[in-house]
PDB file of N, CA and C in Angstrom:
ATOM      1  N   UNK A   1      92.516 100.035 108.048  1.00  0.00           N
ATOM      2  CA  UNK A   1      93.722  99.265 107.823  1.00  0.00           C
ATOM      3  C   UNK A   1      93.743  98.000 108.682  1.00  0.00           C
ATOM      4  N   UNK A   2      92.798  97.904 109.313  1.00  0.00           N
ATOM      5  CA  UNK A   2      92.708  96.656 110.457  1.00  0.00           C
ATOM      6  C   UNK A   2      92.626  95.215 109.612  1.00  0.00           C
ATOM      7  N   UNK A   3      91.508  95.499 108.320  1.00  0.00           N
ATOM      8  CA  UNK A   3      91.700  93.961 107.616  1.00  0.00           C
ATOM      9  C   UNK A   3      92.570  93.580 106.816  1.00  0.00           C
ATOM     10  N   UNK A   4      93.493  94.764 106.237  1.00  0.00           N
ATOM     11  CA  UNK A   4      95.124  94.728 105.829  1.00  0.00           C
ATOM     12  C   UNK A   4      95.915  94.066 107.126  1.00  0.00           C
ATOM     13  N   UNK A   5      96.001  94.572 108.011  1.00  0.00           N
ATOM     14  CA  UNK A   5      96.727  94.265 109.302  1.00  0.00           C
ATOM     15  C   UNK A   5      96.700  92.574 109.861  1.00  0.00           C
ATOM     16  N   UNK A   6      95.465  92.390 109.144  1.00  0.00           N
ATOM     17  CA  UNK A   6      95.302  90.833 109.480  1.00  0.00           C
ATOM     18  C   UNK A   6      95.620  89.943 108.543  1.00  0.00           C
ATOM     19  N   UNK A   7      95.424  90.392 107.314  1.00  0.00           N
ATOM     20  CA  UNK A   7      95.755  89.828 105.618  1.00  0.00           C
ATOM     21  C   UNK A   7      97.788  89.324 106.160  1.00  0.00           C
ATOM     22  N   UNK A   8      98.306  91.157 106.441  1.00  0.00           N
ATOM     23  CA  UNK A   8      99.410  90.858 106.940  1.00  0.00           C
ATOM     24  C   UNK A   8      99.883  89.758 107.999  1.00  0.00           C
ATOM     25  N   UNK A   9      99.215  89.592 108.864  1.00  0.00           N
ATOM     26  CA  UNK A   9     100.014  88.381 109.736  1.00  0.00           C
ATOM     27  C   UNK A   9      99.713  87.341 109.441  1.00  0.00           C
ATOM     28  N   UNK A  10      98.508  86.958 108.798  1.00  0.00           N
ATOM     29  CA  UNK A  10      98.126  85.715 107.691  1.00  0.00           C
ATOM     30  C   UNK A  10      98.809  85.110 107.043  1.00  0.00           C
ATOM     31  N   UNK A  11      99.574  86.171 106.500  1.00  0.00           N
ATOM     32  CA  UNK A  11     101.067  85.657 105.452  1.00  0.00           C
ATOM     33  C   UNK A  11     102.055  85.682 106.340  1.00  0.00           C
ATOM     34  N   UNK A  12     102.391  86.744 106.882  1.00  0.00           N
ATOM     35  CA  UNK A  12     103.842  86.135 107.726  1.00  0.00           C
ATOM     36  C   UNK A  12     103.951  85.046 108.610  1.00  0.00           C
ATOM     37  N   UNK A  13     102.718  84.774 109.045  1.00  0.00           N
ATOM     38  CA  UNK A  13     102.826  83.230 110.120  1.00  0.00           C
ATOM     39  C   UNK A  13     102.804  82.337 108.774  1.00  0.00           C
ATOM     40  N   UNK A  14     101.719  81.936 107.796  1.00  0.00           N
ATOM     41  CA  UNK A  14     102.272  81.036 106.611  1.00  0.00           C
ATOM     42  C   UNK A  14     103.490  81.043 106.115  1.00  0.00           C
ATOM     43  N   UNK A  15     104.453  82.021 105.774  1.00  0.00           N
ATOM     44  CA  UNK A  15     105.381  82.003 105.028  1.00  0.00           C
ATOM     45  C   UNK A  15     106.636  81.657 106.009  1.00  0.00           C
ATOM     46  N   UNK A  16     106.305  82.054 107.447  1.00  0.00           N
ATOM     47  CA  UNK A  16     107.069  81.778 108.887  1.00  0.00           C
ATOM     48  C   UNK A  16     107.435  80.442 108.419  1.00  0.00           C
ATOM     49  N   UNK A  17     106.031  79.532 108.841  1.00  0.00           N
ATOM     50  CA  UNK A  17     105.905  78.320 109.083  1.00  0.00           C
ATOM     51  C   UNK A  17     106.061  77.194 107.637  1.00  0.00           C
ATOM     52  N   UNK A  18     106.745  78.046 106.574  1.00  0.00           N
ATOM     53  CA  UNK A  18     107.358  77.285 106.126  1.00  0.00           C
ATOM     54  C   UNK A  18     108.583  77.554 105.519  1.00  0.00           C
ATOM     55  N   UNK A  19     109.318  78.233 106.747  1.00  0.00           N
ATOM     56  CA  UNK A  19     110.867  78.890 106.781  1.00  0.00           C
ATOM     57  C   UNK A  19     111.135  80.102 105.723  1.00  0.00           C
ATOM     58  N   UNK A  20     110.370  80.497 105.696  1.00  0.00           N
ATOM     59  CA  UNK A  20     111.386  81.720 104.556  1.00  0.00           C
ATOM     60  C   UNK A  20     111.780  82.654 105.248  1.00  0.00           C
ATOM     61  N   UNK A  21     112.666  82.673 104.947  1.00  0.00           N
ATOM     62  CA  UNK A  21     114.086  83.804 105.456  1.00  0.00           C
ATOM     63  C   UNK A  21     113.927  85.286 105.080  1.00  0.00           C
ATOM     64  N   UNK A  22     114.456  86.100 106.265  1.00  0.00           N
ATOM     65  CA  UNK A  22     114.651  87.284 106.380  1.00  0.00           C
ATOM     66  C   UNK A  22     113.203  88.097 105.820  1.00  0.00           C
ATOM     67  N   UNK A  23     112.441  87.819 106.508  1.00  0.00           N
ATOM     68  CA  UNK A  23     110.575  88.429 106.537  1.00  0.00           C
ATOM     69  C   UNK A  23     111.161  89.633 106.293  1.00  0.00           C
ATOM     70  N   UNK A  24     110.288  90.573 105.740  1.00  0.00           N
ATOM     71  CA  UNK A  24     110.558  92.245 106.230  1.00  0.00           C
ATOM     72  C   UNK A  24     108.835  92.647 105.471  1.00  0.00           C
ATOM     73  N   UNK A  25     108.312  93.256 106.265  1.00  0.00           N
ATOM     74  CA  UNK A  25     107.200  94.089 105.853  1.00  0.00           C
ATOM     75  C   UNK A  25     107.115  95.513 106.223  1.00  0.00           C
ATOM     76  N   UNK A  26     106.831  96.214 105.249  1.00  0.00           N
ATOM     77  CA  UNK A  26     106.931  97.896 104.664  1.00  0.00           C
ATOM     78  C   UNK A  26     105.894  98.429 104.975  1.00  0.00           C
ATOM     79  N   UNK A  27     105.174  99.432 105.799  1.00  0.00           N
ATOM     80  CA  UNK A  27     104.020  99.999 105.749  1.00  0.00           C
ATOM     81  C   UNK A  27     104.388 100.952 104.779  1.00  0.00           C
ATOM     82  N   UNK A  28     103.492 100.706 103.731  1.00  0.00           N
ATOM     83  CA  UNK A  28     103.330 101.753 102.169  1.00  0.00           C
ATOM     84  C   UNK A  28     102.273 102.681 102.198  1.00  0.00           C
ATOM     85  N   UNK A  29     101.606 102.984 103.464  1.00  0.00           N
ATOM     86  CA  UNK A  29     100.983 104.238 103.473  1.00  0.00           C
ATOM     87  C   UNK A  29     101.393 105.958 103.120  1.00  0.00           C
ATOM     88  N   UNK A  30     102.312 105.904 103.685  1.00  0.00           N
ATOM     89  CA  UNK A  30     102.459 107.231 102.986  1.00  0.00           C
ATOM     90  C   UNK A  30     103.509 107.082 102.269  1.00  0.00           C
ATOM     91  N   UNK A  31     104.027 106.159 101.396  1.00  0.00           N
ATOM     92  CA  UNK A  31     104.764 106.005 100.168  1.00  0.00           C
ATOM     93  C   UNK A  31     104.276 105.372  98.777  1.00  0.00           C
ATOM     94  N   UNK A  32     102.634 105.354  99.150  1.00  0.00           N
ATOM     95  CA  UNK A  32     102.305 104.258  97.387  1.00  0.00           C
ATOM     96  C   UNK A  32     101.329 104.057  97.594  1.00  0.00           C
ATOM     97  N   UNK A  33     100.053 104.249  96.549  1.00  0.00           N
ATOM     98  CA  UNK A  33      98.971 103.916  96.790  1.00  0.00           C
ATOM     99  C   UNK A  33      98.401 102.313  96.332  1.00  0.00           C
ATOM    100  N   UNK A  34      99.529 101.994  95.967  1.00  0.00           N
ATOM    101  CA  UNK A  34      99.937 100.527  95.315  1.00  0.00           C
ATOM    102  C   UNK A  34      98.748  99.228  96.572  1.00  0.00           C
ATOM    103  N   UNK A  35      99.649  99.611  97.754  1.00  0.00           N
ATOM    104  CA  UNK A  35      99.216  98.554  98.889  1.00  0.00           C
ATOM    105  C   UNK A  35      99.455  99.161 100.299  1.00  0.00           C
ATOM    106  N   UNK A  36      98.538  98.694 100.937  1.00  0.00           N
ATOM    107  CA  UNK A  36      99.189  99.155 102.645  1.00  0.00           C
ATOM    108  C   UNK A  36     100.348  98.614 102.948  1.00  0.00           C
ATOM    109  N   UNK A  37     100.259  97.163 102.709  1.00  0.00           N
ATOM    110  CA  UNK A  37     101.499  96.630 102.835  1.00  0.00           C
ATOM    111  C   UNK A  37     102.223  95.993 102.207  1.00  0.00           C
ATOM    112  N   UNK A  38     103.732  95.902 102.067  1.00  0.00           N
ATOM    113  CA  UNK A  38     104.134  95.217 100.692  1.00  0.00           C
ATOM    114  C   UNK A  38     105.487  94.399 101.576  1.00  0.00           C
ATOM    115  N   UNK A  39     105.161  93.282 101.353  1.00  0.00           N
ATOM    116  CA  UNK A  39     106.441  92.070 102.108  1.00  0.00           C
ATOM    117  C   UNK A  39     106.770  91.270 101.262  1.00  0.00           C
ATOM    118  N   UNK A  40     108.475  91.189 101.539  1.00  0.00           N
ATOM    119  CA  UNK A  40     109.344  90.725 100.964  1.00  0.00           C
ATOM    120  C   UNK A  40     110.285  89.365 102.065  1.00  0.00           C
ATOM    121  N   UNK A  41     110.566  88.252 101.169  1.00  0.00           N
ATOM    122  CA  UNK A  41     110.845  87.238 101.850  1.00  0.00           C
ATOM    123  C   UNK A  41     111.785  86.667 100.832  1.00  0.00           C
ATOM    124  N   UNK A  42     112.540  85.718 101.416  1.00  0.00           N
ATOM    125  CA  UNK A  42     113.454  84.877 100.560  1.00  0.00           C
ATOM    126  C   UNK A  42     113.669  83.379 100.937  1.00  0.00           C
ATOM    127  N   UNK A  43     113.657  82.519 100.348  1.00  0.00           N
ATOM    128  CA  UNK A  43     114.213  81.309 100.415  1.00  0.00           C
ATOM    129  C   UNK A  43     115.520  80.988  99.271  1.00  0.00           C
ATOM    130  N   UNK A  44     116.021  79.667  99.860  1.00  0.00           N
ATOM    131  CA  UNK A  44     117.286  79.217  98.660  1.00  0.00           C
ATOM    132  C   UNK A  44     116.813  78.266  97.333  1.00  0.00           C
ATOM    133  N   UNK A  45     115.572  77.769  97.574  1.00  0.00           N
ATOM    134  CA  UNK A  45     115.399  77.476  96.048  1.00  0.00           C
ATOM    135  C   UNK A  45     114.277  77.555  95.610  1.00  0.00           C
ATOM    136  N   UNK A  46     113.829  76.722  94.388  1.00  0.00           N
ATOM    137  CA  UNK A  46     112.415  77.612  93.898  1.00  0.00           C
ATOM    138  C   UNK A  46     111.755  76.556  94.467  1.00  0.00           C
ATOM    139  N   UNK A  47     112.083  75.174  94.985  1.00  0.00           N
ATOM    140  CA  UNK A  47     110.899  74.690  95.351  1.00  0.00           C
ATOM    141  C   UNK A  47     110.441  74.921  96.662  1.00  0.00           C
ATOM    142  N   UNK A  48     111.855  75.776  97.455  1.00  0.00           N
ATOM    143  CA  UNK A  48     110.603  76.330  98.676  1.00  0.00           C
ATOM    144  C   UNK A  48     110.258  77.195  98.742  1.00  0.00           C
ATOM    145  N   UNK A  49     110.533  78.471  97.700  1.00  0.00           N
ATOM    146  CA  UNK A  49     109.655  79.619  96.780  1.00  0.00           C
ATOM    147  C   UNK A  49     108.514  79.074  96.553  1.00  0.00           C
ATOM    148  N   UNK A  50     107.677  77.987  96.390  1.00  0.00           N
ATOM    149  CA  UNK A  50     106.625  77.763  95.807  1.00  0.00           C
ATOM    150  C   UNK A  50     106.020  77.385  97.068  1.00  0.00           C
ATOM    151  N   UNK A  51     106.881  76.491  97.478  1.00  0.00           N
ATOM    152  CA  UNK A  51     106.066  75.780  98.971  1.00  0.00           C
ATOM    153  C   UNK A  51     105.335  77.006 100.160  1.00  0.00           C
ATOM    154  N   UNK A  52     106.535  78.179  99.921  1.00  0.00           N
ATOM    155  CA  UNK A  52     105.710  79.450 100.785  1.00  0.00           C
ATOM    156  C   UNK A  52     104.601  79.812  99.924  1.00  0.00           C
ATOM    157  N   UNK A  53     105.273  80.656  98.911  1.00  0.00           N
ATOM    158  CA  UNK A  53     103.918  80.868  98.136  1.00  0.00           C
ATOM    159  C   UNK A  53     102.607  80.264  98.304  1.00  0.00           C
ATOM    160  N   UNK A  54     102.900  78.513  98.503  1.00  0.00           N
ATOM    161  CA  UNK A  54     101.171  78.015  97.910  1.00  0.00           C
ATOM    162  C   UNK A  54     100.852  77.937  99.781  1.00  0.00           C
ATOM    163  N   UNK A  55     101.458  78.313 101.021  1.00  0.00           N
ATOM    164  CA  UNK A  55     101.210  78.533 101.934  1.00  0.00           C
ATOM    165  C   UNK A  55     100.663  79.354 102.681  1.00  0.00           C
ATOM    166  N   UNK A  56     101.139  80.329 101.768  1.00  0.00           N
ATOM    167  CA  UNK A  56     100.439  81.970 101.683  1.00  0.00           C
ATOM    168  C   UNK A  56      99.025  81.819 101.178  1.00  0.00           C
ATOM    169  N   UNK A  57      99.327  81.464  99.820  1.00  0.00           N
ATOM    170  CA  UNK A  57      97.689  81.355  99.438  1.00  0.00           C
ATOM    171  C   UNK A  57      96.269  80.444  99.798  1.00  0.00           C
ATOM    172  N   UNK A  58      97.150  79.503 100.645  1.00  0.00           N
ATOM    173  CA  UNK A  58      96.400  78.720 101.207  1.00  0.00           C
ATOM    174  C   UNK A  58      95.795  79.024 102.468  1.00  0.00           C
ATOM    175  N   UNK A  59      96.436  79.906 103.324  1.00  0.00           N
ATOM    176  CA  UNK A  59      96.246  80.592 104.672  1.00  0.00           C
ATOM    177  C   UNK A  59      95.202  81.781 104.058  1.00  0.00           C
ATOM    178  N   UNK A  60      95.663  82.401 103.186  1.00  0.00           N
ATOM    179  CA  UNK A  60      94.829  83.782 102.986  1.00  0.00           C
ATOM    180  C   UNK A  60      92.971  83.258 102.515  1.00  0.00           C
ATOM    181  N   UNK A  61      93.427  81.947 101.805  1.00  0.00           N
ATOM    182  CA  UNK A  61      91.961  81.409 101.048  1.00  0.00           C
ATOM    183  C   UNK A  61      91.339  80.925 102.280  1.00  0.00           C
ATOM    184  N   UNK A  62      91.836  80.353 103.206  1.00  0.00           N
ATOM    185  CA  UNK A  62      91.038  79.760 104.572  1.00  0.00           C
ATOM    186  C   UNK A  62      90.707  80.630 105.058  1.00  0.00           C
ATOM    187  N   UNK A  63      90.997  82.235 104.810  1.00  0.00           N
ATOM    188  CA  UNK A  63      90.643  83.497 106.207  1.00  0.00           C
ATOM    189  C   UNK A  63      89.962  84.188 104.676  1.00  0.00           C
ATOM    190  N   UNK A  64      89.036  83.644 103.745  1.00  0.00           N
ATOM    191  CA  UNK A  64      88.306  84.294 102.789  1.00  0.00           C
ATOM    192  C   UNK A  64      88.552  85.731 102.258  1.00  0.00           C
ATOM    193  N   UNK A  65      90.229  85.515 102.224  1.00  0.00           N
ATOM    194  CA  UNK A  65      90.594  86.811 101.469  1.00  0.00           C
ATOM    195  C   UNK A  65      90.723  86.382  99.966  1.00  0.00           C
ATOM    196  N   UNK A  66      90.401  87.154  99.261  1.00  0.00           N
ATOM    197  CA  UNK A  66      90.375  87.273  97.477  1.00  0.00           C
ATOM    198  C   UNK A  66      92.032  87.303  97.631  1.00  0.00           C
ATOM    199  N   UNK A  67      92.151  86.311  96.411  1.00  0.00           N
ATOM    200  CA  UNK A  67      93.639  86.098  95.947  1.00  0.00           C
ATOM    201  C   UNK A  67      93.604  87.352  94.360  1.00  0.00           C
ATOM    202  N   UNK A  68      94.348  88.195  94.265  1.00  0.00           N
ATOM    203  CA  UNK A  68      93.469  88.841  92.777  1.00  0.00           C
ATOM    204  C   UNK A  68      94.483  88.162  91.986  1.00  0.00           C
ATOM    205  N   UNK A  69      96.232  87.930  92.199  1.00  0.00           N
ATOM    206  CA  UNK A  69      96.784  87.974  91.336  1.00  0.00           C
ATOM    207  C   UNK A  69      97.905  86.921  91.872  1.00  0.00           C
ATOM    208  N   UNK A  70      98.034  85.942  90.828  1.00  0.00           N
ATOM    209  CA  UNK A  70      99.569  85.160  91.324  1.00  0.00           C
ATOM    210  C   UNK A  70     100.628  85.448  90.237  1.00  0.00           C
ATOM    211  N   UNK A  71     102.177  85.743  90.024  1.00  0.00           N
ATOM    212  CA  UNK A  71     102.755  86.002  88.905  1.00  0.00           C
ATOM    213  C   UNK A  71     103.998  85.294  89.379  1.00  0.00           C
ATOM    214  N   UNK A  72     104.476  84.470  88.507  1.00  0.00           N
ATOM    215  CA  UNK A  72     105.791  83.649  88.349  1.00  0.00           C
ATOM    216  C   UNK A  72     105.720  82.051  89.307  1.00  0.00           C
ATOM    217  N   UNK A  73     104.741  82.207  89.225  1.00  0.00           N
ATOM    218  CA  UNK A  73     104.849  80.329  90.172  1.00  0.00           C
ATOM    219  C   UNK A  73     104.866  79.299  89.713  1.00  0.00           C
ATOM    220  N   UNK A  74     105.288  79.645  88.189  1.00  0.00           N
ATOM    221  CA  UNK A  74     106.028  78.309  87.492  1.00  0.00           C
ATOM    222  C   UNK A  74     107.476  78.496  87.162  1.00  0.00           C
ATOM    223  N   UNK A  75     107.913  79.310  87.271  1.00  0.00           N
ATOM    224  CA  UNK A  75     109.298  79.648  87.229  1.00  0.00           C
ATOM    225  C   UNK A  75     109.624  79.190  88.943  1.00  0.00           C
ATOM    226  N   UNK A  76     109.148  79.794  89.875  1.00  0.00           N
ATOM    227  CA  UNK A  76     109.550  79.892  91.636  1.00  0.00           C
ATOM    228  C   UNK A  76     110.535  80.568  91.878  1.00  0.00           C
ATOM    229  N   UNK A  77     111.154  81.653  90.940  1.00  0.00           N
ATOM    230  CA  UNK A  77     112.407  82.654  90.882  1.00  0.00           C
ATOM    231  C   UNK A  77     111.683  83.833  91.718  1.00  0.00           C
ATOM    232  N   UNK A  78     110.545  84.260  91.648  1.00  0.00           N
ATOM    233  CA  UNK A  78     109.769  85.423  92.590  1.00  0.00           C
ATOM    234  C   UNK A  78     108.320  85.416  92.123  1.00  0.00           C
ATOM    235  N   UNK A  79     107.872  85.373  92.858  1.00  0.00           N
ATOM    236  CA  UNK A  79     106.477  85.056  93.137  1.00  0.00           C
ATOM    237  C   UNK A  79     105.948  86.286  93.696  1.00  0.00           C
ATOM    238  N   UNK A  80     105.133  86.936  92.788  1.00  0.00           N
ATOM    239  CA  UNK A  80     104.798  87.559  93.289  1.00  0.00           C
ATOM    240  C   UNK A  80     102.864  87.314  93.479  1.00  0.00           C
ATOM    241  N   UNK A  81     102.488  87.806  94.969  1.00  0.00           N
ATOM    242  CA  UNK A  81     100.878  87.555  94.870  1.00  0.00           C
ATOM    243  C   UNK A  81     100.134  88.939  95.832  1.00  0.00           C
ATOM    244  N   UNK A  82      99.663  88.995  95.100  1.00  0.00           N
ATOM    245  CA  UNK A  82      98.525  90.318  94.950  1.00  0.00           C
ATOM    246  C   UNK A  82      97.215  89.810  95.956  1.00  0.00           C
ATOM    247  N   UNK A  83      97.459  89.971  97.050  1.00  0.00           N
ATOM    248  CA  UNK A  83      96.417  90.378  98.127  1.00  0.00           C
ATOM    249  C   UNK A  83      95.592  91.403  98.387  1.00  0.00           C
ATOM    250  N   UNK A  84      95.186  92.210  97.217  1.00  0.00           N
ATOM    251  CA  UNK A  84      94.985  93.431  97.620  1.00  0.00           C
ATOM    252  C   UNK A  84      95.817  94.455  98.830  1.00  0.00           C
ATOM    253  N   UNK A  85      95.320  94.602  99.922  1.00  0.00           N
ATOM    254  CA  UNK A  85      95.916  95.710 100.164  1.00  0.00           C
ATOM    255  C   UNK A  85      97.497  95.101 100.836  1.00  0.00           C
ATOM    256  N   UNK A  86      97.598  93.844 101.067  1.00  0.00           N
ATOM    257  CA  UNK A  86      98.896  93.421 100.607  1.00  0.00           C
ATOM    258  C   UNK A  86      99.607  92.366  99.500  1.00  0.00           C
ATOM    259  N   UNK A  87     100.912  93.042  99.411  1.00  0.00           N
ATOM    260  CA  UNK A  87     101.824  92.821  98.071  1.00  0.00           C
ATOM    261  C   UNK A  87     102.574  91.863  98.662  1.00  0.00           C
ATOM    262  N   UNK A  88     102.629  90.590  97.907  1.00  0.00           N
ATOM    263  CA  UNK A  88     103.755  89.556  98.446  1.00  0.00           C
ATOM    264  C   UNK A  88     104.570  89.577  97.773  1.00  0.00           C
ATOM    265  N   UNK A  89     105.824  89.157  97.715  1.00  0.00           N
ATOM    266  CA  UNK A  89     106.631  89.024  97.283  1.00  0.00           C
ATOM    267  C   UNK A  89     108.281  87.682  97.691  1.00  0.00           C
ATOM    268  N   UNK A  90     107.719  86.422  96.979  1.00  0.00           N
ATOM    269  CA  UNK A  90     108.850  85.586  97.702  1.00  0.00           C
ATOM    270  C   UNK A  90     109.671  85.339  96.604  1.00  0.00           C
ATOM    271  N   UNK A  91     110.971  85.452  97.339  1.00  0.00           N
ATOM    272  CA  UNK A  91     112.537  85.381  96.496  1.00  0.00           C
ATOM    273  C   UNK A  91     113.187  84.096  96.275  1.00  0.00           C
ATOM    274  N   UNK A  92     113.853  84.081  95.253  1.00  0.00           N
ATOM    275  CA  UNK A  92     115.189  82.545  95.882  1.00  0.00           C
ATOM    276  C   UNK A  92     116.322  84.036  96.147  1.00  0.00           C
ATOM    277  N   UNK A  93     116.902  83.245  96.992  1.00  0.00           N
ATOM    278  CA  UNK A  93     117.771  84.732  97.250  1.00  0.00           C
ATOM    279  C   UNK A  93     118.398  85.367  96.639  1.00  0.00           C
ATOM    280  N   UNK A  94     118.836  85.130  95.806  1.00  0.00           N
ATOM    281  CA  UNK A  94     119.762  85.343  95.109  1.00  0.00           C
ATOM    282  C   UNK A  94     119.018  86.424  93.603  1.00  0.00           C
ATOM    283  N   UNK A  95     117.935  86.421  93.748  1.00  0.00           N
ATOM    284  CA  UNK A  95     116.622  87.089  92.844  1.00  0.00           C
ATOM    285  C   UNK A  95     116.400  88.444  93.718  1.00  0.00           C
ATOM    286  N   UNK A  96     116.526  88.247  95.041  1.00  0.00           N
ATOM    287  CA  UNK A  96     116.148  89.252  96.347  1.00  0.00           C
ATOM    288  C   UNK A  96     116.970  90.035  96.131  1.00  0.00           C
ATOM    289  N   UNK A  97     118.289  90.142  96.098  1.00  0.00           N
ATOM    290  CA  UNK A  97     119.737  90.641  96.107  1.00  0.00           C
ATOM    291  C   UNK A  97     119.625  91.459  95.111  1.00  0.00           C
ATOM    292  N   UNK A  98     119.323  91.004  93.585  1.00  0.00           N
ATOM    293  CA  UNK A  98     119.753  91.567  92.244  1.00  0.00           C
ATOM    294  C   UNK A  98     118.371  92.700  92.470  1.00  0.00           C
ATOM    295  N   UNK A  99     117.266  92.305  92.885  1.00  0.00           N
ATOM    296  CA  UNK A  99     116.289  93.148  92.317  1.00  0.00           C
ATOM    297  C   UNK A  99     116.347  94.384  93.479  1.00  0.00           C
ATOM    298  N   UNK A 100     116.417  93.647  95.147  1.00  0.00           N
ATOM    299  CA  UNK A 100     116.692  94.977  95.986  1.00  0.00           C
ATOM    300  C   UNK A 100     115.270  95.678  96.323  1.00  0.00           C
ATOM    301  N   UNK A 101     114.018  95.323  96.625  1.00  0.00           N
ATOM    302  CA  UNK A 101     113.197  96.173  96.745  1.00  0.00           C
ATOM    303  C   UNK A 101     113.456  96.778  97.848  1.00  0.00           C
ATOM    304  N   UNK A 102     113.599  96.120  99.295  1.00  0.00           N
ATOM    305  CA  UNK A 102     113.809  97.255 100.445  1.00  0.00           C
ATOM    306  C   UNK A 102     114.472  98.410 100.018  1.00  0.00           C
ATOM    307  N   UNK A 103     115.473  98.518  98.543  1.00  0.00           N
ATOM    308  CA  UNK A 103     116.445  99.856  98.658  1.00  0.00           C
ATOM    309  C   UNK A 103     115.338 100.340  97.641  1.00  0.00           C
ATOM    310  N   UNK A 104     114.557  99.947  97.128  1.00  0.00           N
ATOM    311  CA  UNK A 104     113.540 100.351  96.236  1.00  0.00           C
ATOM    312  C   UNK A 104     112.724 101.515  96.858  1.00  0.00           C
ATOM    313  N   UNK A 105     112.025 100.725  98.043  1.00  0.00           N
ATOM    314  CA  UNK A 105     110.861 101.204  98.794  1.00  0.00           C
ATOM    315  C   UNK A 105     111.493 101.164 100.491  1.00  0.00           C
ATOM    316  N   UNK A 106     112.647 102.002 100.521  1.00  0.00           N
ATOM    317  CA  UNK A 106     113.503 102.321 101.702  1.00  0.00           C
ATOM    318  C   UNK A 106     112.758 103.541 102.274  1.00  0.00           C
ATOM    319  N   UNK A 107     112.065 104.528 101.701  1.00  0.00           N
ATOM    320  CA  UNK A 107     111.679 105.445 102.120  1.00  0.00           C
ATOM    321  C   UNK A 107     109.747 104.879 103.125  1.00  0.00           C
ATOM    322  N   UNK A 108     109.764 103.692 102.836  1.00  0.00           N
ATOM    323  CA  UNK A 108     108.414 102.927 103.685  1.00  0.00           C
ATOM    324  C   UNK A 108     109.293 102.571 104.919  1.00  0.00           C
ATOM    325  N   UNK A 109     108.326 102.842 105.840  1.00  0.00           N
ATOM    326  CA  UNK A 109     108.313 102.264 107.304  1.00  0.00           C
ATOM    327  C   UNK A 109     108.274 100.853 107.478  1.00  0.00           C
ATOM    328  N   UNK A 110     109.477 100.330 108.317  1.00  0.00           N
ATOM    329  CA  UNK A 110     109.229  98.699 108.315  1.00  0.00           C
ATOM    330  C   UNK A 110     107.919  98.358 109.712  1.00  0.00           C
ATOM    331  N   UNK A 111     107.295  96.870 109.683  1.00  0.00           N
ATOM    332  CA  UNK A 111     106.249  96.704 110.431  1.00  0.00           C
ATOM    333  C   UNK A 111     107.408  95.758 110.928  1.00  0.00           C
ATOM    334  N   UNK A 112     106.897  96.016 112.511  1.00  0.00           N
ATOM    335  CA  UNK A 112     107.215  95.290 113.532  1.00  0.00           C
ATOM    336  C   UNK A 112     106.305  93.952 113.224  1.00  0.00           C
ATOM    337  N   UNK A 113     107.062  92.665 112.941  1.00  0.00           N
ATOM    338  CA  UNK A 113     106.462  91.577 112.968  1.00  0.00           C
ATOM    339  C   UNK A 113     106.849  90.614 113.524  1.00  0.00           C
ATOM    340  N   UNK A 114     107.761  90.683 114.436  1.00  0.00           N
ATOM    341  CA  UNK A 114     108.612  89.785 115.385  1.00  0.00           C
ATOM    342  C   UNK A 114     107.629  88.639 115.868  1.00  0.00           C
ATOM    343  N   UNK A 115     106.758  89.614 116.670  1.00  0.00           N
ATOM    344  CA  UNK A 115     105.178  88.785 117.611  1.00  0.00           C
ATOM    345  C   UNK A 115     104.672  87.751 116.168  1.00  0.00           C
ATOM    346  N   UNK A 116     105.097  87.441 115.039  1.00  0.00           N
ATOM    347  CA  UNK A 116     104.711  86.303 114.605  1.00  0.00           C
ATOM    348  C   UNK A 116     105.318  85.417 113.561  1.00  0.00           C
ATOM    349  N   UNK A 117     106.559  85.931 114.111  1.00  0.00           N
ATOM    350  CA  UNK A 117     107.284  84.855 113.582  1.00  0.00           C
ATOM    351  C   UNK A 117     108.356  84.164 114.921  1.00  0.00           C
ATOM    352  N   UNK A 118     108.849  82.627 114.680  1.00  0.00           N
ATOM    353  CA  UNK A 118     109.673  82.076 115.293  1.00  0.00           C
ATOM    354  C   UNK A 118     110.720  82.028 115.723  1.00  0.00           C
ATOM    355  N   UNK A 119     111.426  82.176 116.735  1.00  0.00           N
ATOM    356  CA  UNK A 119     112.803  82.640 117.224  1.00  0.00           C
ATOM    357  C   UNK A 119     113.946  81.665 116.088  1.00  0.00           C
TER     358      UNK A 119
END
């Protein structure tokens, strides 16, 4: 789980560093064989839904992780991108709210990710 673990802070310092709100990452080990980790983020509109997104994928492509899957990044309503063993997921908020995954996947352990994101 160590090159998941790094995939993970890859994205949360990208998606940090270009403000998206209320980070939360899920360790999905013993709830889903889906992903180790599956993080959820939000911004207020779709163009800085996209701006994380293509920040994410731009950080993960510089640290030669396989992108497998991008879904909705012409809409910028939720974006979702498929890192292998992590699941991204960026919101406009108001998309975050209606769909609710933390109450989805409440029974996953949240990851301490404080150490990389900005006060």
């Amino acid at each position: 789980m160590t090159e998941s673990k790094t995939i993970l802070e890859t994205t949360v310092k990208a998606a940090d560093g270009k403000r998206a709100e209320k980070i939360v990452a899920l360790d999905m080990e013993k709830v889903s064989l889906l992903a180790d980790y599956f993080v959820i983020m939000s911004a207020d509109s779709s163009r800085q839904v996209d701006a994380i997104a293509d920040a994410i994928i731009e950080a993960n492509e510089k640290d030669k992780t396989e992108i497998r899957h991008v879904e909705g990044q012409r809409a910028a309503q939720w974006v979702l991108i498929d890192l292998g063993d992590v699941v991204v997921n960026v919101f406009q908020t108001d998309q975050r709210k209606f769909y609710n995954l933390e109450k989805l996947w409440s029974q996953a352990d949240p990851v301490d990710i404080h150490q990389w994101v900005e006060a």
